[in-house]
Protein backbone atom coordinates (compact mmCIF):
# COMPACT_ATOMS: atom_id res chain seq x y z
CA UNK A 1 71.06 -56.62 -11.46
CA UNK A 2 68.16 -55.96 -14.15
CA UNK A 3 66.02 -57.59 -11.69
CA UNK A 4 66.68 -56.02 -8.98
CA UNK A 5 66.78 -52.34 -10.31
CA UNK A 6 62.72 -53.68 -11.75
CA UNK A 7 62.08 -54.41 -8.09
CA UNK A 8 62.52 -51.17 -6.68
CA UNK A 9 61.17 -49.32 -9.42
CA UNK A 10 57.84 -51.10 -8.88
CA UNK A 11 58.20 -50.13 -4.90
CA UNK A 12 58.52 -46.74 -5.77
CA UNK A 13 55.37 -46.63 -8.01
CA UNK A 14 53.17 -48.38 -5.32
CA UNK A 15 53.69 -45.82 -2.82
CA UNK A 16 53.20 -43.20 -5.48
CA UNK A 17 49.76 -44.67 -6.08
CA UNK A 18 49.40 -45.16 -2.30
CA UNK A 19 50.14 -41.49 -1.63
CA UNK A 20 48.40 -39.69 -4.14
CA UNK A 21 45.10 -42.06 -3.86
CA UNK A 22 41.82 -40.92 -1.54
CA UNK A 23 40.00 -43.25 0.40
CA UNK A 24 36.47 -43.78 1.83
CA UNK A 25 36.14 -42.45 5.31
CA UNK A 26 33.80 -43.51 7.74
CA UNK A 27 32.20 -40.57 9.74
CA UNK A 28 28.96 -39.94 11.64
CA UNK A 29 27.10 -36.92 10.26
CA UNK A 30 24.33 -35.08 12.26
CA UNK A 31 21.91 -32.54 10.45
CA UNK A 32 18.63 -31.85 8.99
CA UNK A 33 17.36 -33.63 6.01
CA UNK A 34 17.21 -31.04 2.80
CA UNK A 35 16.30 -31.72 -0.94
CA UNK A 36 18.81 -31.16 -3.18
CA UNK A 37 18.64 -29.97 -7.42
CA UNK A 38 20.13 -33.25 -8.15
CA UNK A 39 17.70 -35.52 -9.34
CA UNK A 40 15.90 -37.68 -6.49
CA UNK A 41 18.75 -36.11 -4.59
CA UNK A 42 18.61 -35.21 -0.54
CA UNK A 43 21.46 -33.84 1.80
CA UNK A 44 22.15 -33.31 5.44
CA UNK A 45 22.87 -30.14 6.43
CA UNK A 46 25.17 -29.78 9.56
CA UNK A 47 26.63 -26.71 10.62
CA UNK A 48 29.47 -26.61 8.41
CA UNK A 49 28.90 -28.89 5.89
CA UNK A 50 26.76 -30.26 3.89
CA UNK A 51 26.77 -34.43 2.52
CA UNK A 52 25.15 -35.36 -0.82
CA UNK A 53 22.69 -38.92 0.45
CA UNK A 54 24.03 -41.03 -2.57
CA UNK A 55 21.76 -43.69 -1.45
CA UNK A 56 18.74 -41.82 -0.07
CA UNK A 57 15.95 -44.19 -1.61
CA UNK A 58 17.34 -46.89 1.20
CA UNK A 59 15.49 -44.52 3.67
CA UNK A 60 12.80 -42.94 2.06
CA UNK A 61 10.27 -45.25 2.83
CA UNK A 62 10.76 -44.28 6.92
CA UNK A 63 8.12 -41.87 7.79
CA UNK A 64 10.56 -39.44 9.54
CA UNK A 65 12.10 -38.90 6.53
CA UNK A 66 11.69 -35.63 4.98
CA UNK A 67 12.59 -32.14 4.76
CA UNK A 68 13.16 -30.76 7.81
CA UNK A 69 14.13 -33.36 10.00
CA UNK A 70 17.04 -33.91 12.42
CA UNK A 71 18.70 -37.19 11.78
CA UNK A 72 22.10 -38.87 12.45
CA UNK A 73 23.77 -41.19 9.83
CA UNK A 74 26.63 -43.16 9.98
CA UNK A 75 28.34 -44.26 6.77
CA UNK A 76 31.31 -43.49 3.87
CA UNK A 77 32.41 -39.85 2.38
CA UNK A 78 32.84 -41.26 -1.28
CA UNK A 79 35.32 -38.24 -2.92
CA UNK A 80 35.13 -40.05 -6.02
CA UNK A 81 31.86 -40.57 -6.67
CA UNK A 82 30.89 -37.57 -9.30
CA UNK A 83 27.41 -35.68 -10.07
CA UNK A 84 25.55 -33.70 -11.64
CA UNK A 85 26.25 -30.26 -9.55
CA UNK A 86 28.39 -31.70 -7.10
CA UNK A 87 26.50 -30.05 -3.89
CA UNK A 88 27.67 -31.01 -1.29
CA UNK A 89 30.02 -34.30 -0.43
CA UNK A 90 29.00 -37.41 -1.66
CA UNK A 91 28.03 -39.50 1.37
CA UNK A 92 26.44 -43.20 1.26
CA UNK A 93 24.68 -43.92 4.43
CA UNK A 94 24.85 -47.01 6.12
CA UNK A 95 22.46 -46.57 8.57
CA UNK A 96 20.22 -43.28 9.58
CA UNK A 97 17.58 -42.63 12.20
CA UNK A 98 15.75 -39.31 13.35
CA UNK A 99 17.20 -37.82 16.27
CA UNK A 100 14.28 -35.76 17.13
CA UNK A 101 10.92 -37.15 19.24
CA UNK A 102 11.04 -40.80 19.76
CA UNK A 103 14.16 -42.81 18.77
CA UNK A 104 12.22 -45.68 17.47
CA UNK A 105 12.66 -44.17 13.80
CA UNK A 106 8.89 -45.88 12.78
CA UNK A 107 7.02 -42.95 14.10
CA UNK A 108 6.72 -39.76 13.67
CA UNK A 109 8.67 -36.67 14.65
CA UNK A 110 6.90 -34.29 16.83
CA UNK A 111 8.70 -31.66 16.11
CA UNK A 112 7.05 -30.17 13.37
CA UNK A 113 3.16 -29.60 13.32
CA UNK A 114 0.38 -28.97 10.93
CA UNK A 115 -2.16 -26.21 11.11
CA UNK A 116 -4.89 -25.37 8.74
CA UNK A 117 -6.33 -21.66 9.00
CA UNK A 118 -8.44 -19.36 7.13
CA UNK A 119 -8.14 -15.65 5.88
CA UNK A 120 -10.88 -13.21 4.77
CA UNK A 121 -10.40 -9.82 3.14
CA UNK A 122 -12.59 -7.13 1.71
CA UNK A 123 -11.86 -4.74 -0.30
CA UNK A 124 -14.08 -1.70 -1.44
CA UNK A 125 -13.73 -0.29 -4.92
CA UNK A 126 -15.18 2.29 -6.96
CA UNK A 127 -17.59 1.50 -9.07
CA UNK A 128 -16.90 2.05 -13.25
CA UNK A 129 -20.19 1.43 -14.22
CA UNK A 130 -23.62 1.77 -14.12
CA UNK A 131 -26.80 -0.43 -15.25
CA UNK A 132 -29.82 1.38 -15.69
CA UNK A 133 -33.28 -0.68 -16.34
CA UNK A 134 -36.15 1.65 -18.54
CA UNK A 135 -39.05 0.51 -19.98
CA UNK A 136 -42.57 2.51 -21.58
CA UNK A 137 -45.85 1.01 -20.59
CA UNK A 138 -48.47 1.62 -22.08
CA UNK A 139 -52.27 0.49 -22.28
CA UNK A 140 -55.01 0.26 -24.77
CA UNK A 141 -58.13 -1.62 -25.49
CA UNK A 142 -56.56 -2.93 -28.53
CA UNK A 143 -53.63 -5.16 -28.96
CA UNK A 144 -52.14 -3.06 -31.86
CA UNK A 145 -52.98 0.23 -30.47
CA UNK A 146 -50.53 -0.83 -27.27
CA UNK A 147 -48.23 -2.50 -29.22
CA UNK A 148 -47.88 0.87 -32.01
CA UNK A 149 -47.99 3.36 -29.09
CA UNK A 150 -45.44 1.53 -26.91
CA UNK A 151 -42.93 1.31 -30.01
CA UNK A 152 -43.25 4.72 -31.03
CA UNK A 153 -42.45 5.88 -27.75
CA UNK A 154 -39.55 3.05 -26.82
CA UNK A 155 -38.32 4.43 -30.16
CA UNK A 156 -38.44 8.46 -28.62
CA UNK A 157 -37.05 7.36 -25.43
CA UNK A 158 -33.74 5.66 -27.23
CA UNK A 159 -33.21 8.85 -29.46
CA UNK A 160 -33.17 10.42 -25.93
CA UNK A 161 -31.03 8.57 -24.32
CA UNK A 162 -28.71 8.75 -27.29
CA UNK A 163 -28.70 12.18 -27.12
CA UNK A 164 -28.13 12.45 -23.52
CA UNK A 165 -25.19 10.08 -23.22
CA UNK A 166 -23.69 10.40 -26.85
CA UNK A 167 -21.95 8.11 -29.40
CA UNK A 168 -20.92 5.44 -27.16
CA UNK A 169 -23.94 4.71 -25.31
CA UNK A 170 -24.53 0.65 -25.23
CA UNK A 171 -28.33 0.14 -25.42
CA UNK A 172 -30.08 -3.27 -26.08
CA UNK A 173 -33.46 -4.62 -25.56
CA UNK A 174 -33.97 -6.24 -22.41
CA UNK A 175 -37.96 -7.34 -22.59
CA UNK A 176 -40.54 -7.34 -24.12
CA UNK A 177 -44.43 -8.21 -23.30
CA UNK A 178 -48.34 -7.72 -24.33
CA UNK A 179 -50.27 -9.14 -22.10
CA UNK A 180 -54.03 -8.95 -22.01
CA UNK A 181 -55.69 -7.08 -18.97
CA UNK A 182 -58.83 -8.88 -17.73
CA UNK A 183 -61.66 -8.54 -15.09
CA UNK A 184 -63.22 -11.04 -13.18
CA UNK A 185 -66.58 -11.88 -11.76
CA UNK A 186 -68.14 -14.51 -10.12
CA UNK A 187 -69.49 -17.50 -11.58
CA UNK A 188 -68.51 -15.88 -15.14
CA UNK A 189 -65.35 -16.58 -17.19
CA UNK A 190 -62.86 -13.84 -17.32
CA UNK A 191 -63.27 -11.34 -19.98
CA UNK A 192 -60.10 -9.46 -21.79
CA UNK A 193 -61.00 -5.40 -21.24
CA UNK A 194 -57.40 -4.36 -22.81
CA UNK A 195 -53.73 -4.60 -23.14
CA UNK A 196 -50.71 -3.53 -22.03
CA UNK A 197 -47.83 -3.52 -23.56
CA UNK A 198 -44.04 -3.35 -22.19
CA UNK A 199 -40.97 -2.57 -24.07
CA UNK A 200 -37.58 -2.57 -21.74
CA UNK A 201 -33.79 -1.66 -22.93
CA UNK A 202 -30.72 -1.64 -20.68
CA UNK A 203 -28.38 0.91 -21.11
CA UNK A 204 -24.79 0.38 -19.62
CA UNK A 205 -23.01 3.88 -18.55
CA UNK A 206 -19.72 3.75 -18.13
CA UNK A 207 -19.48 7.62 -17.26
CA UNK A 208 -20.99 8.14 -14.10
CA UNK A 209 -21.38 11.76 -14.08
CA UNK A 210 -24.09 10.84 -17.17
CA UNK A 211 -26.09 8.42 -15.17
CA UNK A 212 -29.00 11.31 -14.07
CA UNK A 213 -28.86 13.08 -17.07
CA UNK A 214 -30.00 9.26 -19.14
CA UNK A 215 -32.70 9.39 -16.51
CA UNK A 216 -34.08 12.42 -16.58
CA UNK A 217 -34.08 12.68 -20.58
CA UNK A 218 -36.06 9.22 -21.04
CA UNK A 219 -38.52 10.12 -18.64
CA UNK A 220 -38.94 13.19 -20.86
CA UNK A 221 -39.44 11.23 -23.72
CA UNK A 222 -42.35 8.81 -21.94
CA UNK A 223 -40.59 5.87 -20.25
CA UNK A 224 -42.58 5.37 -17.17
CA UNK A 225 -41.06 2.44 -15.23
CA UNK A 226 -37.58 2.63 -14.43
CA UNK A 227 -36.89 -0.33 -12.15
CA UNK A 228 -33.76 0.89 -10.53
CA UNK A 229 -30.01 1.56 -10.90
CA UNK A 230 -26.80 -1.05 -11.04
CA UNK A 231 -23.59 0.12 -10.33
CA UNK A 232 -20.86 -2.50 -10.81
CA UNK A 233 -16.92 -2.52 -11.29
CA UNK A 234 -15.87 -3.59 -14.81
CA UNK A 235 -12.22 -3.88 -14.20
CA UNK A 236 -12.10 -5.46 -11.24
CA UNK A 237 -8.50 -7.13 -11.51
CA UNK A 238 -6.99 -4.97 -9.46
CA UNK A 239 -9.18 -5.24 -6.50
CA UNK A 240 -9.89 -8.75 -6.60
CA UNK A 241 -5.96 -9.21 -6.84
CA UNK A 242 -5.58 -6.73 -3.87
CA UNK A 243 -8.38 -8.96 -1.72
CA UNK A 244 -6.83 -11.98 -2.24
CA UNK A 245 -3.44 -10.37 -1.38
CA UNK A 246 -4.64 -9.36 2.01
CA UNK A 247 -6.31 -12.89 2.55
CA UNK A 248 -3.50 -14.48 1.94
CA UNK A 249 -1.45 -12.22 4.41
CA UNK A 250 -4.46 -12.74 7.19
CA UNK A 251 -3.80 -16.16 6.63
CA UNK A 252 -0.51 -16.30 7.39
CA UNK A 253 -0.56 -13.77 10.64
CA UNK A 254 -2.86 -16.75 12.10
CA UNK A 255 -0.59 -19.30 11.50
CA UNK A 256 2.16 -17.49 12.70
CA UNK A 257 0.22 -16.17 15.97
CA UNK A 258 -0.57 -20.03 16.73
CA UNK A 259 3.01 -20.73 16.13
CA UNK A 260 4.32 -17.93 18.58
CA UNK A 261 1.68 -19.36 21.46
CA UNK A 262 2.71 -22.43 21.12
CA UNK A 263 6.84 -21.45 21.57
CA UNK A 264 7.48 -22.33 17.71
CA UNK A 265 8.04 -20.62 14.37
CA UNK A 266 6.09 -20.99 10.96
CA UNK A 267 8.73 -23.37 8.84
CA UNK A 268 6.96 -23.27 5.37
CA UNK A 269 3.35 -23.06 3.88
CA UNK A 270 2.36 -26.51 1.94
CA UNK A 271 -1.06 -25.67 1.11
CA UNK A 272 -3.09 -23.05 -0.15
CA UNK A 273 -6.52 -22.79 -1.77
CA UNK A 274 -8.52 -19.75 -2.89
CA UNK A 275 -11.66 -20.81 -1.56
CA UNK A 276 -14.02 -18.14 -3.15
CA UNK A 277 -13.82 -15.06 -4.70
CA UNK A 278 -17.26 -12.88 -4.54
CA UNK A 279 -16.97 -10.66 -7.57
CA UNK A 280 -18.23 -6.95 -7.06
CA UNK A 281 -22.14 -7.29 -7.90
CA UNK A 282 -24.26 -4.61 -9.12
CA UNK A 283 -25.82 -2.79 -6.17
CA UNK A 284 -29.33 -1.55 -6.86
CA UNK A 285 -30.87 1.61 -5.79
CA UNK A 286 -34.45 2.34 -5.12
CA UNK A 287 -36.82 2.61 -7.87
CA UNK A 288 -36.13 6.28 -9.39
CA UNK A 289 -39.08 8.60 -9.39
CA UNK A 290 -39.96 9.58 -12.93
CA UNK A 291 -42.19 12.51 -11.71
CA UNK A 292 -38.68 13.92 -10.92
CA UNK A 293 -37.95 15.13 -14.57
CA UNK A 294 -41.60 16.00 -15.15
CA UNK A 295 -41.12 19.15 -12.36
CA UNK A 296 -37.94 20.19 -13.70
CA UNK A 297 -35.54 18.50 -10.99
CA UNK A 298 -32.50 16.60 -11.76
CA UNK A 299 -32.04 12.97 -10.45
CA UNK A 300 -29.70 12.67 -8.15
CA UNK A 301 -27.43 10.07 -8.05
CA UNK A 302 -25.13 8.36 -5.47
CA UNK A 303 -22.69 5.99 -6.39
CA UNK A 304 -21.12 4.56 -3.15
CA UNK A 305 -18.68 1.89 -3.18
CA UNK A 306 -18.62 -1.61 -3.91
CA UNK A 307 -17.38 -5.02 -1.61
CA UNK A 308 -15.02 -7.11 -3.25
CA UNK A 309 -14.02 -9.82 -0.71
CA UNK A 310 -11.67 -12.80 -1.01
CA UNK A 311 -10.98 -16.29 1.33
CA UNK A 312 -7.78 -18.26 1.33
CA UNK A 313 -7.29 -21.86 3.32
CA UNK A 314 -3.81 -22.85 3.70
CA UNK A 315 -1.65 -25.48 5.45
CA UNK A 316 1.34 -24.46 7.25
CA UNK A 317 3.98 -26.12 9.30
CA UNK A 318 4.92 -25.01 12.49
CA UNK A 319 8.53 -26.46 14.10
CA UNK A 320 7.92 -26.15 18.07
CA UNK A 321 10.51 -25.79 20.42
């Protein structure tokens, strides 16, 4: 009796394991190929579902494999297979081939196309600054009597600028020569008749308004060669940033027009590279006329604007229809 009461005891727990227990199905999936946050992990994506590639190295050595593809794969749901973040259901694949272009699975889908295209931008800005060149000449028959004369009136002509611009002007010395003057005549070795001397600052004027009144009060105090006038943008983050913005956005309306003629869409952007950035350079005015000051007229200035301009190359991938 013992026996037979063990019997059906053990009858009753195998269909309690057979019950409650999940198997493997088999079951063709369709979809597009999608990384995944698991590690090394890819999915396909159908419609309505989506099934975790447990073993997606078997098939990553196929050129048609990768993101964006169609494929079809027939294989096993494995429910109790467990990882990491559990996305989607865990699916081993027993076999898989594109089902997009041709159906040989060693070549390439043509569905999806590369194009590389270019974007320019420019940008004008406002210049911050300005660079002002000034220098005294002067010329003697004596080496020392140029070199004295030319530093006692560099020396009046700093004061001056000092004065004119204030506290914070930024002055430094940008040259300095003496260089004999000589005459020659035929069949004769050149003689030395005198010298001139040159002593040049730069002064950097980050007030704008200022940039006449420095001019006008160093000619005053003797400079007599001012080579010209610099303007340049200092803080030029924003517009560079703002130039390769719009590049970048140039860049991507060509892609997408070529996409749009040729019946697709733009599916991603894999590449992009800044190819050069031309920072704002000091534009140069004439050489100001000194003889300006000397009758009582300001110096005018005009600032302008500046050209910061940007170029972007990128890849994108079109999907065509």
């Amino acid at each position: 009796m013992s026996k037979r009461i063990s019997a059906i005891l053990c009858a009753l727990a195998l269909i309690s394991l057979l019950t409650t227990q999940t198997f493997a199905k088999e079951i063709t999936v369709r979809g597009r190929l999608q990384k995944t946050v698991e590690a090394g992990g890819w999915l396909i994506a159908t419609d309505g579902e989506k099934y975790l590639i447990l073993n997606a190295t078997k098939f990553q050595s196929q050129s048609w494999f990768k993101e964006g593809s169609e494929v079809e794969a027939a294989g096993e749901t494995k429910p109790e297979a467990v990882t990491i973040y559990m996305e989607g259901v865990p699916f081993e694949a027993r076999t898989m081939r594109p089902t997009q272009g041709t159906a040989t699975g060693g070549q390439e889908s043509q569905r999806l196309t590369r194009v590389r295209v270019g974007g320019d931008a420019i940008v004008q800005a406002q210049p911050d600054t300005a660079i002002v060149t000034i220098s005294v000449v002067t010329q003697a028959r004596q080496a020392l009597q140029a070199q004295q004369e030319t530093a006692t009136k560099s020396d009046a002509v700093v004061r001056a600028i000092k004065a004119a611009f204030g506290a914070g002007a930024e002055i430094k010395t940008s040259g300095y020569s003496l260089v004999p003057q000589r005459i020659y005549k035929e069949n004769q070795p050149p003689t030395i008749v005198g010298y001139e001397a040159r002593n040049s600052v730069t002064v950097t004027i980050s007030d704008l308004t200022k940039v006449g009144a420095v001019i006008d009060a160093a000619s005053e105090a003797g400079a007599n060669d001012i080579t010209g006038i610099g303007f340049t943008l200092r803080k030029d983050r924003p517009a560079k940033d703002q130039a390769l913005s719009e590049a970048t956005r140039a860049a991507i309306g060509k892609a997408q027009v070529i996409a749009q003629a040729l019946n697709g869409r733009v599916v991603r952007v894999v590449e992009v590279q800044e190819e050069g950035l031309v920072r704002p350079m000091p534009v140069y005015e004439a050489q100001v006329d000194t003889m300006r000051a000397r009758i009582g007229a300001a110096t005018p200035i005009e600032v302008g604007t500046l050209d910061v301009s940007s170029r972007v190359q990128l890849v994108a991938e079109i999907e065509v229809g």
